[in-house]
C-alpha atoms as a PDB file:
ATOM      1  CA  UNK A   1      33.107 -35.646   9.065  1.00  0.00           C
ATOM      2  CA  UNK A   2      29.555 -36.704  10.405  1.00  0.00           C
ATOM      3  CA  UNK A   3      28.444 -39.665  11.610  1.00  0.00           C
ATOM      4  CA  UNK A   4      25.010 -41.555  11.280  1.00  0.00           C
ATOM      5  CA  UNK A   5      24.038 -43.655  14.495  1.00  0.00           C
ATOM      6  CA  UNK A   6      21.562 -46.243  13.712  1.00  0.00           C
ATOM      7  CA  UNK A   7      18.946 -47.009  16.631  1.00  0.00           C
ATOM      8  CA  UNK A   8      17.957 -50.535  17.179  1.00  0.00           C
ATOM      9  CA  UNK A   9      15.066 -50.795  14.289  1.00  0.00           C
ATOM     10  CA  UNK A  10      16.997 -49.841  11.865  1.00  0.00           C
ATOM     11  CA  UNK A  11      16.336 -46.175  11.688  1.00  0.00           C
ATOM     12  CA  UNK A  12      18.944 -43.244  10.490  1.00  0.00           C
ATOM     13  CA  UNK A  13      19.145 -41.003  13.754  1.00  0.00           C
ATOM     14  CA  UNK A  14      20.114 -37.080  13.975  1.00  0.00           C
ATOM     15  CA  UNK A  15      23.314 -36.172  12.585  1.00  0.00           C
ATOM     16  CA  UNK A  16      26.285 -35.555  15.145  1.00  0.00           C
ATOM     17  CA  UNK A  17      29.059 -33.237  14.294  1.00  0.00           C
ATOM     18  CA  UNK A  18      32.562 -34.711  14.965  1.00  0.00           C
ATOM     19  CA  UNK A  19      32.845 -34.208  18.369  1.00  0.00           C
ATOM     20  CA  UNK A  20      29.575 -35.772  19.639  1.00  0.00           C
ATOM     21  CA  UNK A  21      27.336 -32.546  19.819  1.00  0.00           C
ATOM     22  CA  UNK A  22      24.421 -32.856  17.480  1.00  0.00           C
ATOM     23  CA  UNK A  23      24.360 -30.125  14.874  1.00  0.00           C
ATOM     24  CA  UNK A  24      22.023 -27.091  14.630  1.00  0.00           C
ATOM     25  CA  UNK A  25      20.238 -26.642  11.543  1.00  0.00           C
ATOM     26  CA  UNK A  26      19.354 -22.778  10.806  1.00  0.00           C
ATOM     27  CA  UNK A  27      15.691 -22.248  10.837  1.00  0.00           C
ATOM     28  CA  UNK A  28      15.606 -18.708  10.686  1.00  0.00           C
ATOM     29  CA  UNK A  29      16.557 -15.655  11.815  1.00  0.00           C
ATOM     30  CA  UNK A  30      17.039 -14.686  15.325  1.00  0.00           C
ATOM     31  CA  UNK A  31      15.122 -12.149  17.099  1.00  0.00           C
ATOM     32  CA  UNK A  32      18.647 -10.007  17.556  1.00  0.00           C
ATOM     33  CA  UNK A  33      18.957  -9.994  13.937  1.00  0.00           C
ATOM     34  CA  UNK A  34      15.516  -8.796  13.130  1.00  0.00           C
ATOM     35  CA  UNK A  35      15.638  -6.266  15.483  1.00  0.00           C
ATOM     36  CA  UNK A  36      18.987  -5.376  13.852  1.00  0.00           C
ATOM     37  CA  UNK A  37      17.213  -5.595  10.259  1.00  0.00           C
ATOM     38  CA  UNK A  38      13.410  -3.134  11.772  1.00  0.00           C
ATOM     39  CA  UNK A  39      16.552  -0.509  13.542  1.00  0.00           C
ATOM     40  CA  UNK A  40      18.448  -0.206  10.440  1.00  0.00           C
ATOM     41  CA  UNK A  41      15.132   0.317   8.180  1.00  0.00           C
ATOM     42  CA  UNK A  42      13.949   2.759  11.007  1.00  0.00           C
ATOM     43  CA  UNK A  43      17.136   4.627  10.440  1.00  0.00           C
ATOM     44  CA  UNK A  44      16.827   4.773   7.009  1.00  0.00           C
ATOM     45  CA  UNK A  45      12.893   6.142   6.975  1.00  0.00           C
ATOM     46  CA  UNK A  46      13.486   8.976   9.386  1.00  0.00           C
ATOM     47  CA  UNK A  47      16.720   9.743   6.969  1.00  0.00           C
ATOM     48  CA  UNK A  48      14.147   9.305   3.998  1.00  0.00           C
ATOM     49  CA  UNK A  49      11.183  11.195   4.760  1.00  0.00           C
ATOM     50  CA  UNK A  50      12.008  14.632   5.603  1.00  0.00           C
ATOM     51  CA  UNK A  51      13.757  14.480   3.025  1.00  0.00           C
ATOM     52  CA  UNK A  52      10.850  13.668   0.696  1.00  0.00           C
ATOM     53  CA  UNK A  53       8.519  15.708   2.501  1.00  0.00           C
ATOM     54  CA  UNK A  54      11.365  18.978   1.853  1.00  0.00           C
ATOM     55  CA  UNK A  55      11.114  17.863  -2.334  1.00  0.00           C
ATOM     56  CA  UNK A  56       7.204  17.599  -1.916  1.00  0.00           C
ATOM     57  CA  UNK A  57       6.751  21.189  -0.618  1.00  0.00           C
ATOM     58  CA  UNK A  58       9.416  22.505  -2.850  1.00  0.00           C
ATOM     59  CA  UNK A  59       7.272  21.001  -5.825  1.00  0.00           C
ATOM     60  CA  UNK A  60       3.938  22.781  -4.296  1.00  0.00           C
ATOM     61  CA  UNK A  61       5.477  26.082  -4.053  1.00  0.00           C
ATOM     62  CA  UNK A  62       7.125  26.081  -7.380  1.00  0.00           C
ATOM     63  CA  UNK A  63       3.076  24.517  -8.369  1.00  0.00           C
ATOM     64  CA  UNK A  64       1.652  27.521  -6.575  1.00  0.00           C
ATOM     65  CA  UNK A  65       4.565  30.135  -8.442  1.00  0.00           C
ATOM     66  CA  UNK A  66       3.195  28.764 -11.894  1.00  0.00           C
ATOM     67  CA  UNK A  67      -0.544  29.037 -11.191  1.00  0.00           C
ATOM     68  CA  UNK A  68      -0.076  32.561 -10.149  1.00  0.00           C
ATOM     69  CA  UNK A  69       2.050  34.030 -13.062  1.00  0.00           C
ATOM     70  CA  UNK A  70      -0.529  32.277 -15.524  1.00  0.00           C
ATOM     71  CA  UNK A  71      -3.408  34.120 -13.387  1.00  0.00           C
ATOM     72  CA  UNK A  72      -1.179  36.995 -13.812  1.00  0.00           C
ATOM     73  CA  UNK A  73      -1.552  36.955 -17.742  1.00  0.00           C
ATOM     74  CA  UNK A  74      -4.762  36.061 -17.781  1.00  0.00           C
ATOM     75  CA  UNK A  75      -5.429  39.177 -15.538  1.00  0.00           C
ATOM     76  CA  UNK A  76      -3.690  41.172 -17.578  1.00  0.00           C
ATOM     77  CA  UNK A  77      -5.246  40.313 -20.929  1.00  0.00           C
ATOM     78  CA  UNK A  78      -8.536  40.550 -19.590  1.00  0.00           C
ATOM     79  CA  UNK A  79      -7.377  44.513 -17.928  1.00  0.00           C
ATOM     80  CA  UNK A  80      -6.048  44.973 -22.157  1.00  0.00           C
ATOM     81  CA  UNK A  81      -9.826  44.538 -23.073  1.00  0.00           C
ATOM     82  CA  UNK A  82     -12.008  45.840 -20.659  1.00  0.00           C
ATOM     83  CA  UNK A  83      -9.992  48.711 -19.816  1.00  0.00           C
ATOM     84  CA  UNK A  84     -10.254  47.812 -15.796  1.00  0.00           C
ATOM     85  CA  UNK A  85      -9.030  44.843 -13.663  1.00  0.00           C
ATOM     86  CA  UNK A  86     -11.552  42.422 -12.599  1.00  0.00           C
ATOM     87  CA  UNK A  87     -13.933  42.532  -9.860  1.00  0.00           C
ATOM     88  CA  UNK A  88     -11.948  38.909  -9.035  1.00  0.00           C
ATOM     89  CA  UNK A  89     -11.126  35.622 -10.339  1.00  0.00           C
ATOM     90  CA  UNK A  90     -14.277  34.626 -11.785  1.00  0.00           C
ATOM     91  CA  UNK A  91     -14.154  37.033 -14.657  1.00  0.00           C
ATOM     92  CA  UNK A  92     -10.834  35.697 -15.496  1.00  0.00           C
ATOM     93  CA  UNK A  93     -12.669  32.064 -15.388  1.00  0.00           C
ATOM     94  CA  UNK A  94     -10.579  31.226 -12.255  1.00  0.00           C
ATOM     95  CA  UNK A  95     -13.375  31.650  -9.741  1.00  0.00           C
ATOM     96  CA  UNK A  96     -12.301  27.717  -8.716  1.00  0.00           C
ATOM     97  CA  UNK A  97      -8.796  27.659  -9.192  1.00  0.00           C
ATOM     98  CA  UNK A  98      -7.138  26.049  -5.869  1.00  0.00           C
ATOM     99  CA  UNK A  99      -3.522  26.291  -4.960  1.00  0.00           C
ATOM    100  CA  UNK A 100      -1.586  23.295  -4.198  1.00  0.00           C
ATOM    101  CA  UNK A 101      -2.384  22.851  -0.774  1.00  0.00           C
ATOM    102  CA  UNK A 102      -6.059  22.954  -1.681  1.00  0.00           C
ATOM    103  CA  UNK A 103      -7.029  26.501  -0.765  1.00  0.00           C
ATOM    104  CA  UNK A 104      -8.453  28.961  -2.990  1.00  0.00           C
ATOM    105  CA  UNK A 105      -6.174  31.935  -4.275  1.00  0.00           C
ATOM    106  CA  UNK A 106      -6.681  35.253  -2.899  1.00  0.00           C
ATOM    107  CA  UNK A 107      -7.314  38.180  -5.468  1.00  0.00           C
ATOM    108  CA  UNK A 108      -7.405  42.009  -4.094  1.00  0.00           C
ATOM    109  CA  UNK A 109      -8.019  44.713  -6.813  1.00  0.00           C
ATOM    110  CA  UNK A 110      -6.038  47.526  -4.961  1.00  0.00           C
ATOM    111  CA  UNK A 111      -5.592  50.136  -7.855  1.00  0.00           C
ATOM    112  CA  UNK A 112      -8.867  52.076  -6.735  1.00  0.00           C
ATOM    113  CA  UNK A 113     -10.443  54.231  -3.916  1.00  0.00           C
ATOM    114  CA  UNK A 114     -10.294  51.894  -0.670  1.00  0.00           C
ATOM    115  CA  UNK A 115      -7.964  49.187  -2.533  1.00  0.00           C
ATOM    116  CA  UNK A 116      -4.877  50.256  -0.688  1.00  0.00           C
ATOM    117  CA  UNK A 117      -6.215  49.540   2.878  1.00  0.00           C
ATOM    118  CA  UNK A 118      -6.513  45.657   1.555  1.00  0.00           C
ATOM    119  CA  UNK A 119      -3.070  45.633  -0.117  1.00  0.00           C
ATOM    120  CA  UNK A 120      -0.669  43.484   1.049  1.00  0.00           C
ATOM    121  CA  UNK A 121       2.530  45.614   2.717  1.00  0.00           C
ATOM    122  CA  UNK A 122       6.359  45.280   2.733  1.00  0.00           C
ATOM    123  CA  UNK A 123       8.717  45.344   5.686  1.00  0.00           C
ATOM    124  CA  UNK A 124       8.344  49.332   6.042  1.00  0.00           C
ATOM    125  CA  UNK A 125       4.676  48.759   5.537  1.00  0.00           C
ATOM    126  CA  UNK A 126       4.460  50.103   1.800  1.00  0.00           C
ATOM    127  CA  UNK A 127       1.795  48.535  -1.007  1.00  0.00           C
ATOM    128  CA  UNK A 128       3.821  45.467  -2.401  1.00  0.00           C
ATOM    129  CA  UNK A 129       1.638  46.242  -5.660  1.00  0.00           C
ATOM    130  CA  UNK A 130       0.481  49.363  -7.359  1.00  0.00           C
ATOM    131  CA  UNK A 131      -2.278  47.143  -8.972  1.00  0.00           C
ATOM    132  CA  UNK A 132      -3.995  43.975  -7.296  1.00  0.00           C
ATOM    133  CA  UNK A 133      -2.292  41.260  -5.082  1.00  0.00           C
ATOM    134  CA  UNK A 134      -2.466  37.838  -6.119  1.00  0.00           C
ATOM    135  CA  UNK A 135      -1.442  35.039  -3.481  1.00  0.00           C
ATOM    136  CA  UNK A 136      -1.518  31.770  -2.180  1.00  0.00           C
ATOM    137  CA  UNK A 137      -1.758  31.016   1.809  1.00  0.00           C
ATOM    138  CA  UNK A 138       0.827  28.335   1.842  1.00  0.00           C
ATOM    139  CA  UNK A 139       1.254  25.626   3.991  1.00  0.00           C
ATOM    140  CA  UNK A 140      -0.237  26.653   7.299  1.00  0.00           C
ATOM    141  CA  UNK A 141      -3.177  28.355   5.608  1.00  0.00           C
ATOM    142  CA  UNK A 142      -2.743  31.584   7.790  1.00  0.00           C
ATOM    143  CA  UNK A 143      -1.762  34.717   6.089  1.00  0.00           C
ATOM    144  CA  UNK A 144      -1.040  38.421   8.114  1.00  0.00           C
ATOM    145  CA  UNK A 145      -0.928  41.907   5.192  1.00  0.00           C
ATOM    146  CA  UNK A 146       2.748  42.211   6.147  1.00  0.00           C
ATOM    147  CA  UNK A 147       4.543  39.264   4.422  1.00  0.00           C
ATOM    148  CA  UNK A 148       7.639  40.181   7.000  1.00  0.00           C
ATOM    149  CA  UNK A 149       5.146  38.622   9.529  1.00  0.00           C
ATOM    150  CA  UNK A 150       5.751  34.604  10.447  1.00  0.00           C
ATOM    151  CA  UNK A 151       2.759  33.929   9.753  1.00  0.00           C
ATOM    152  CA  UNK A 152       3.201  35.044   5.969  1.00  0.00           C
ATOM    153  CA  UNK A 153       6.903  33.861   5.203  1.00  0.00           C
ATOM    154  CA  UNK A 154       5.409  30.381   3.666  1.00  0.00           C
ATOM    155  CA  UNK A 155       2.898  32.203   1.411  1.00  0.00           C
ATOM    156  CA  UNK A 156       3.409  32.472  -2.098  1.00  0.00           C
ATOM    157  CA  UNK A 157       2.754  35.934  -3.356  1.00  0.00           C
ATOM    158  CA  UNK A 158       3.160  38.641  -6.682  1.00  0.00           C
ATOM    159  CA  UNK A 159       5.090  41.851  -5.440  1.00  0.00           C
ATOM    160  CA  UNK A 160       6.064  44.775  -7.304  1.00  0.00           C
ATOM    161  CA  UNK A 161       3.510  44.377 -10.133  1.00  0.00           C
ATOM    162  CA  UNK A 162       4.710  41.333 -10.852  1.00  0.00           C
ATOM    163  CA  UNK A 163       8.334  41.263 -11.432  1.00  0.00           C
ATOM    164  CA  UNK A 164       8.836  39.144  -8.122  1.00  0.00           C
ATOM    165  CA  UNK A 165       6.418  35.798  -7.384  1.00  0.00           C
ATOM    166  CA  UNK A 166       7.565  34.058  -5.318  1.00  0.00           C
ATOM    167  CA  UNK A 167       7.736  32.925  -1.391  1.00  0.00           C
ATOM    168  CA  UNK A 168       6.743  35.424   1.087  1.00  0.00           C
ATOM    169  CA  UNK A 169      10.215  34.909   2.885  1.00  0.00           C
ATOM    170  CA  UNK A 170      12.030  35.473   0.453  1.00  0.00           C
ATOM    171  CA  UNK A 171      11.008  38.870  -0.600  1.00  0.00           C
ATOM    172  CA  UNK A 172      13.408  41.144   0.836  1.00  0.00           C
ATOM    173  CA  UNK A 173      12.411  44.693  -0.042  1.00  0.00           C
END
């Protein structure tokens, strides 16, 4: 039970807890517990955001794996009527197109005379396509002709003739 001292004029003075003390009203929080509170959300973010950056570049790749089977129709089509593959994207009406990490997409015709020494190569260093390579440079932007090469394994490529697209490091032939 509190008690209520009166001073001499008549005025209600601070509350004392039984005992004598007077009694601390909360105000806030301490600086203990908001370091506790800016830890624990720093905890939580560094949990968080690799995590969301991981689903982000999943969501680019699979981005860059669409673009490049729909430039492999179009390709395609366009090789159905004109009897040859284009000269490159821009008589497919792709001359523009940008993967997902803002870089244009590389085309190589390497079905004629001098194509093969462009063509992109396997682990034993054989054409991945008999016809033209279509790829993306992926993240890092840096690309080497042998996708067994570091510097390839995030690029997202077309390999034999276009029953595998997909991420340079995962190609295993």
């Amino acid at each position: 039970m509190r008690e209520t001292t009166t001073t001499g004029e008549g005025r209600v003075g601070a509350a004392r807890a039984p005992g004598g003390g007077a009694s601390r009203r909360a105000r806030g929080f301490t600086v203990v517990e908001l370091g506790l509170v800016v830890a624990l959300l720093a905890v939580l973010a560094a949990i968080a955001l690799p995590a969301y950056q991981d689903h982000r570049e999943r969501v680019r790749r699979a981005q860059a794996v669409t673009d490049i089977a729909a430039m492999q129709a179009l390709i395609a089509h366009y090789q159905l009527e004109h009897r040859e593959l284009p000269a490159s994207l821009a008589d497919v009406g792709q001359s523009g197109r940008l993967d997902p990490w803002g870089r244009p997409y590389v085309y190589v015709d390497v079905s004629g005379q001098g194509g093969k020494g462009k063509a992109r190569k396997d682990r034993k260093l054989n054409p991945l396509n008999t016809d033209f390579d279509l790829y993306s440079v992926g993240r890092d932007g840096v690309s080497k002709p042998q996708v067994s090469h570091r510097d390839s394994a995030d690029d997202v490529l077309r390999a034999l003739d276009g029953d595998f697209i997909g991420v340079g490091a995962d190609f295993t032939r």
